[in-house]
Protein backbone atom coordinates (compact mmCIF):
# COMPACT_ATOMS: atom_id res chain seq x y z
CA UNK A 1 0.00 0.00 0.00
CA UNK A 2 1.17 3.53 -1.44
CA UNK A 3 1.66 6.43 1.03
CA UNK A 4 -1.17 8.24 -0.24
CA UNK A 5 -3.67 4.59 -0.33
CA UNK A 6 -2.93 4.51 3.61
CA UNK A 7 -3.35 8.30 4.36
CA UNK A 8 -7.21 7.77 4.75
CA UNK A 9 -6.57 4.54 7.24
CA UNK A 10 -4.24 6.22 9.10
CA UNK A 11 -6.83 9.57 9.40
CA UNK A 12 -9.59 7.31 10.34
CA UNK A 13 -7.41 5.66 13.13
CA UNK A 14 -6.04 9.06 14.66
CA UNK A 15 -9.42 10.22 14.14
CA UNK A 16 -11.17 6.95 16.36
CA UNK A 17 -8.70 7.12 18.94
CA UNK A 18 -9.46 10.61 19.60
CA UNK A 19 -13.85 9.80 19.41
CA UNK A 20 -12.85 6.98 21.71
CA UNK A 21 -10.40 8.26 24.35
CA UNK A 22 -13.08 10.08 26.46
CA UNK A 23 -15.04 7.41 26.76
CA UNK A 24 -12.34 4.56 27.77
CA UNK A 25 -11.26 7.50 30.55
CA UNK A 26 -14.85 6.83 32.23
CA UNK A 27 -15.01 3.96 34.77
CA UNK A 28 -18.33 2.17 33.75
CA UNK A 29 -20.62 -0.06 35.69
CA UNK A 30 -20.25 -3.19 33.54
CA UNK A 31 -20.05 -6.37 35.63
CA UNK A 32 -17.69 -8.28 32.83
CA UNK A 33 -14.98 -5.87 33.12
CA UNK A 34 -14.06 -6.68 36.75
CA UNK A 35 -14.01 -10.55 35.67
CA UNK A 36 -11.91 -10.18 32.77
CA UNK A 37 -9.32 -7.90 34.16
CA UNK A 38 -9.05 -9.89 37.18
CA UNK A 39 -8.98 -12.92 35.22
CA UNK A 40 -5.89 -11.50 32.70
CA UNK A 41 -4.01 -10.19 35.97
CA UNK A 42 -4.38 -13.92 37.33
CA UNK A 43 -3.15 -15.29 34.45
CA UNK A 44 -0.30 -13.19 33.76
CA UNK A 45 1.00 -14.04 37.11
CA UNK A 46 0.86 -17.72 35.74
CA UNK A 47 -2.72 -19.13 36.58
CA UNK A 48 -4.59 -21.20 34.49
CA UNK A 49 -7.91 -20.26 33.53
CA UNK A 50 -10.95 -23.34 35.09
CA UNK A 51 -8.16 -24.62 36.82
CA UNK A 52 -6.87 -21.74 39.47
CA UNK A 53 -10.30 -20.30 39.01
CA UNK A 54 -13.72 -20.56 37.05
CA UNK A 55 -15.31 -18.32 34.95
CA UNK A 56 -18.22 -18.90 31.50
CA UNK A 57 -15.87 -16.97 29.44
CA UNK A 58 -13.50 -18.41 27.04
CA UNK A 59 -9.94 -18.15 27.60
CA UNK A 60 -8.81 -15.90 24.94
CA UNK A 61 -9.66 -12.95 26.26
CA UNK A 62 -7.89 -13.60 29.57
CA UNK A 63 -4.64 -14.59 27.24
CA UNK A 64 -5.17 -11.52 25.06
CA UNK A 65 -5.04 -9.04 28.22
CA UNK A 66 -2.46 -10.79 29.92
CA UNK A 67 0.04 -9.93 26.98
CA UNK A 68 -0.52 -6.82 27.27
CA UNK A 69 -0.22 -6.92 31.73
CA UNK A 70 2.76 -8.85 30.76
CA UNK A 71 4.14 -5.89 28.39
CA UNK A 72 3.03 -3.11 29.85
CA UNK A 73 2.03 -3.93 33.74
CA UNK A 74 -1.08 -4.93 35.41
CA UNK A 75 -3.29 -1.54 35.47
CA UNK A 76 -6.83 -0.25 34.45
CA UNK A 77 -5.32 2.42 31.66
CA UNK A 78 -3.43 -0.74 30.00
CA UNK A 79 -6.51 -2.96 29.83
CA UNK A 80 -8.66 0.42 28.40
CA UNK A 81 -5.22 0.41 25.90
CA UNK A 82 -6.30 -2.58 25.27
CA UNK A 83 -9.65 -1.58 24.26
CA UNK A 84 -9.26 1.24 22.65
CA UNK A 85 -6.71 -0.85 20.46
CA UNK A 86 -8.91 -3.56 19.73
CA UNK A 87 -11.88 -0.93 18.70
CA UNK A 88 -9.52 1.25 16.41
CA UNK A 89 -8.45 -2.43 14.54
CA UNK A 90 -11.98 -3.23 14.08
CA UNK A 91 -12.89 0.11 12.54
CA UNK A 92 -10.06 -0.04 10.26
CA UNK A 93 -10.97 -3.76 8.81
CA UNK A 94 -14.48 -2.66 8.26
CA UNK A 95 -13.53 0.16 6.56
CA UNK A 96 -11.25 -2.10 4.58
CA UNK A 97 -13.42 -4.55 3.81
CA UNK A 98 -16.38 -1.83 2.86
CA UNK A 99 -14.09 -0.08 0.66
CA UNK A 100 -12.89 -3.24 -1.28
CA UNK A 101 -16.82 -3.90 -2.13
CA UNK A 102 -17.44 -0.73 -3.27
CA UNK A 103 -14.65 1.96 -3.29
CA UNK A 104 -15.31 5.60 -1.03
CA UNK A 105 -18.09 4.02 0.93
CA UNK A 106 -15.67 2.54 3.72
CA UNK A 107 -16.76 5.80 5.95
CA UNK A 108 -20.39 5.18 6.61
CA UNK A 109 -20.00 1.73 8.06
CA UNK A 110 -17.16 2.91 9.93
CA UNK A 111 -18.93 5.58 11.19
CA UNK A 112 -21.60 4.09 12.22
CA UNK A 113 -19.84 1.51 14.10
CA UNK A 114 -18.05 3.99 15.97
CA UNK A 115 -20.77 5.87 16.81
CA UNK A 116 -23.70 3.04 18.19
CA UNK A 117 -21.42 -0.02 19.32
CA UNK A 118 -17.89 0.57 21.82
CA UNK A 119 -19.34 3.71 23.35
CA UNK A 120 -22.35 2.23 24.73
CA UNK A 121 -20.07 -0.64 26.07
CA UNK A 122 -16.00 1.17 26.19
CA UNK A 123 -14.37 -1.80 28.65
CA UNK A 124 -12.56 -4.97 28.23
CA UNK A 125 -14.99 -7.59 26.72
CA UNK A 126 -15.10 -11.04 25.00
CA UNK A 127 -17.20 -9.90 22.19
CA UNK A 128 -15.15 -7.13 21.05
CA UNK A 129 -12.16 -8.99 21.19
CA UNK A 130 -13.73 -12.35 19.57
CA UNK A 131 -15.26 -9.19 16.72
CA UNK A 132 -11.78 -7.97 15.86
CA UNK A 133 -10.15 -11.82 15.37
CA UNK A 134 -13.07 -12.75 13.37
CA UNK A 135 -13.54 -9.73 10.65
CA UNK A 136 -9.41 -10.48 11.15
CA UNK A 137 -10.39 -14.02 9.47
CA UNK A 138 -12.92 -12.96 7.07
CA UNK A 139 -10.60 -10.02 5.24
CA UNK A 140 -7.93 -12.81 5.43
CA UNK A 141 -10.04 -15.34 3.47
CA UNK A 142 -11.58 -12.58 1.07
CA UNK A 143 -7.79 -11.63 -0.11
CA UNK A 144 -7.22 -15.31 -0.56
CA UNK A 145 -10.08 -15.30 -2.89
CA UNK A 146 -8.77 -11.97 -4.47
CA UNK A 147 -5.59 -13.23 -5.36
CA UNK A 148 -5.32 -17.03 -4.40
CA UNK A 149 -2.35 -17.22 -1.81
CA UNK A 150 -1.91 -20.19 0.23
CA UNK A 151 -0.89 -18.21 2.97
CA UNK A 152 -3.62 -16.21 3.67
CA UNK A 153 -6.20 -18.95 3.46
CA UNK A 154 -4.23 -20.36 6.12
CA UNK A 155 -3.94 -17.45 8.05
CA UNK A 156 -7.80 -17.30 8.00
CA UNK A 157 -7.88 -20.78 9.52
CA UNK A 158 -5.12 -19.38 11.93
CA UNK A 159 -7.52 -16.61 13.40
CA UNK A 160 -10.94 -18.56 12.84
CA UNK A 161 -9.22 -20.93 15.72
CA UNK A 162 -8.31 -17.90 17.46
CA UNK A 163 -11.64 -16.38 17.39
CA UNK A 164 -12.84 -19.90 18.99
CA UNK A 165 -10.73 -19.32 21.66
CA UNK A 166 -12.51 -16.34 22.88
CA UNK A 167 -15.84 -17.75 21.70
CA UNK A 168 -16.55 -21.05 20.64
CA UNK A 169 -19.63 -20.80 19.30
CA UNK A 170 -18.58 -17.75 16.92
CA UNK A 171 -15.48 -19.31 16.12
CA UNK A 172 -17.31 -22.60 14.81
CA UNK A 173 -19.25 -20.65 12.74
CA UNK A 174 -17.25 -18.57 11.22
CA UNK A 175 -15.42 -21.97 10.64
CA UNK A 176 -18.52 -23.34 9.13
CA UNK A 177 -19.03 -20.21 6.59
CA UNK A 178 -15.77 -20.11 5.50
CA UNK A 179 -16.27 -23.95 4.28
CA UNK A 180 -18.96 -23.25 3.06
CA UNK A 181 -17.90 -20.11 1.09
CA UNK A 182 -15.00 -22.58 -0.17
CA UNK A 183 -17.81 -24.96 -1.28
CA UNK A 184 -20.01 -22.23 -3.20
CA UNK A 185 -17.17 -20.56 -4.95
CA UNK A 186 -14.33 -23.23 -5.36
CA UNK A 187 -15.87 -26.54 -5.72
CA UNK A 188 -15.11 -26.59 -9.97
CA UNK A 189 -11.30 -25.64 -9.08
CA UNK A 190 -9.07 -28.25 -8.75
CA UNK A 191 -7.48 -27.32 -5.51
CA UNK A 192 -11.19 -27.07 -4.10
CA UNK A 193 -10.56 -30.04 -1.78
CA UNK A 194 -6.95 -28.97 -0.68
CA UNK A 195 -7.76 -25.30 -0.06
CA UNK A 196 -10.58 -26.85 2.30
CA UNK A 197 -8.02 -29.16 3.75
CA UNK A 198 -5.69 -25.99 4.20
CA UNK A 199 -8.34 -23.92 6.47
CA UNK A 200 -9.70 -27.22 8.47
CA UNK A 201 -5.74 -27.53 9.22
CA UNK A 202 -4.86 -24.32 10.57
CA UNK A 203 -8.15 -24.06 12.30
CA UNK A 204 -7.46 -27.50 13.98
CA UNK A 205 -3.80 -26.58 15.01
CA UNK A 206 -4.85 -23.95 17.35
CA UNK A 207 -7.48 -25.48 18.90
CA UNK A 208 -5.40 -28.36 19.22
CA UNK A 209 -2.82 -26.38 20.53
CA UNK A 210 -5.13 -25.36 23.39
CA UNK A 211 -6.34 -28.31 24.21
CA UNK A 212 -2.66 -29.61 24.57
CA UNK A 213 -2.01 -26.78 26.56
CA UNK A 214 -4.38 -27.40 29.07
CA UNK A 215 -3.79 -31.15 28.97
CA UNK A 216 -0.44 -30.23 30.14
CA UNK A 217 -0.76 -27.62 32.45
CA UNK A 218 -3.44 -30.31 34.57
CA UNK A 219 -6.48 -28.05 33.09
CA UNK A 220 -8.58 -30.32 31.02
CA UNK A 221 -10.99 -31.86 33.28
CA UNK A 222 -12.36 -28.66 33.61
């Protein structure tokens, strides 16, 4: 991407960090917040999520906090970093992805995202971080069927199995349309079966990965 092709991305992210900031400043009364952040400090001090302690939220968002804790220390202005990071992200791919349908009309959506979804809800939260790994996926797998890249089909299978670490149930979906995107669009192509193979893969390594994980660390039962 030229310098003057990423001018309008990086204007719309100054310009969403700046909408945003006033409203990650403000301590809210949402309940999930308190579990999450507690959850992330836990677990960058080495706890293992339904092991050390219980909780109905997947583990990636505990994971995906605790980086940051890690990086940056365990405080409330890192974890609304964390937000207001994850919200700017999300804008940006939607504008992407609006703008590759249909060229000057990536503003509205991102607009109007901005303006009726994070501020009614500014904190650290499973669905916004589940959001921004899933449109992650889907503008993944739509350049794959731009151009046809092995590696970007498999990096959509890569962040579909992230996503179902946050959420399973959005995860397997998204899982589920991709596959079935595959099947509407590639099943006269001769790699139709491989580039199916290729997603289920990468998808299945991560989850794998986590389920290993927890095997190991004495979590599974759980």
């Amino acid at each position: 991407m030229n310098r003057r092709a990423s001018l309008p991305y990086f204007l719309l992210a100054l310009g969403s960090a700046a909408y945003l900031y006033p409203f990650v400043r403000v301590l809210w009364r949402v309940g999930d917040e308190g579990t999450l952040v507690y959850g992330a400090q836990r677990v960058a001090e080495g706890a293992v999520p339904y092991r050390d302690f219980f909780e109905v939220m997947g583990p990636g968002t505990f994971y995906w906090l605790a980086l940051f804790f890690k990086v940056f220390g365990a405080s409330l202005p890192v974890a609304r970093a964390e937000v207001m990071i994850t919200c700017v992200a999300t804008t940006l791919i939607l504008y992407w992805l609006a703008h590759r349908l249909r060229p000057g009309s990536g503003i509205l959506p991102a607009t109007l995202l901005l303006a009726i979804t994070f501020p009614l809800w500014p904190t650290t939260n499973h669905h916004w971080d589940s959001n921004l790994f899933a449109l992650l996926s889907f503008a993944a797998f739509v350049s794959w069927l731009d151009s046809s890249r092995k590696w970007q089909l498999i990096t959509a299978g890569l962040l579909a199995g992230l996503t179902t670490l946050f959420m399973q149930q959005k995860g397997a979906l998204l899982l589920f349309s991709l596959l079935l995107t595959i099947c509407l669009v590639r099943r006269k192509q001769p790699d139709f079966l491989s580039s199916a193979a290729r997603l289920l893969a990468a998808y299945a390594g991560v989850v794998g990965a986590l389920v290993l994980g927890f095997y190991l660390a004495g979590a599974l039962p759980q």
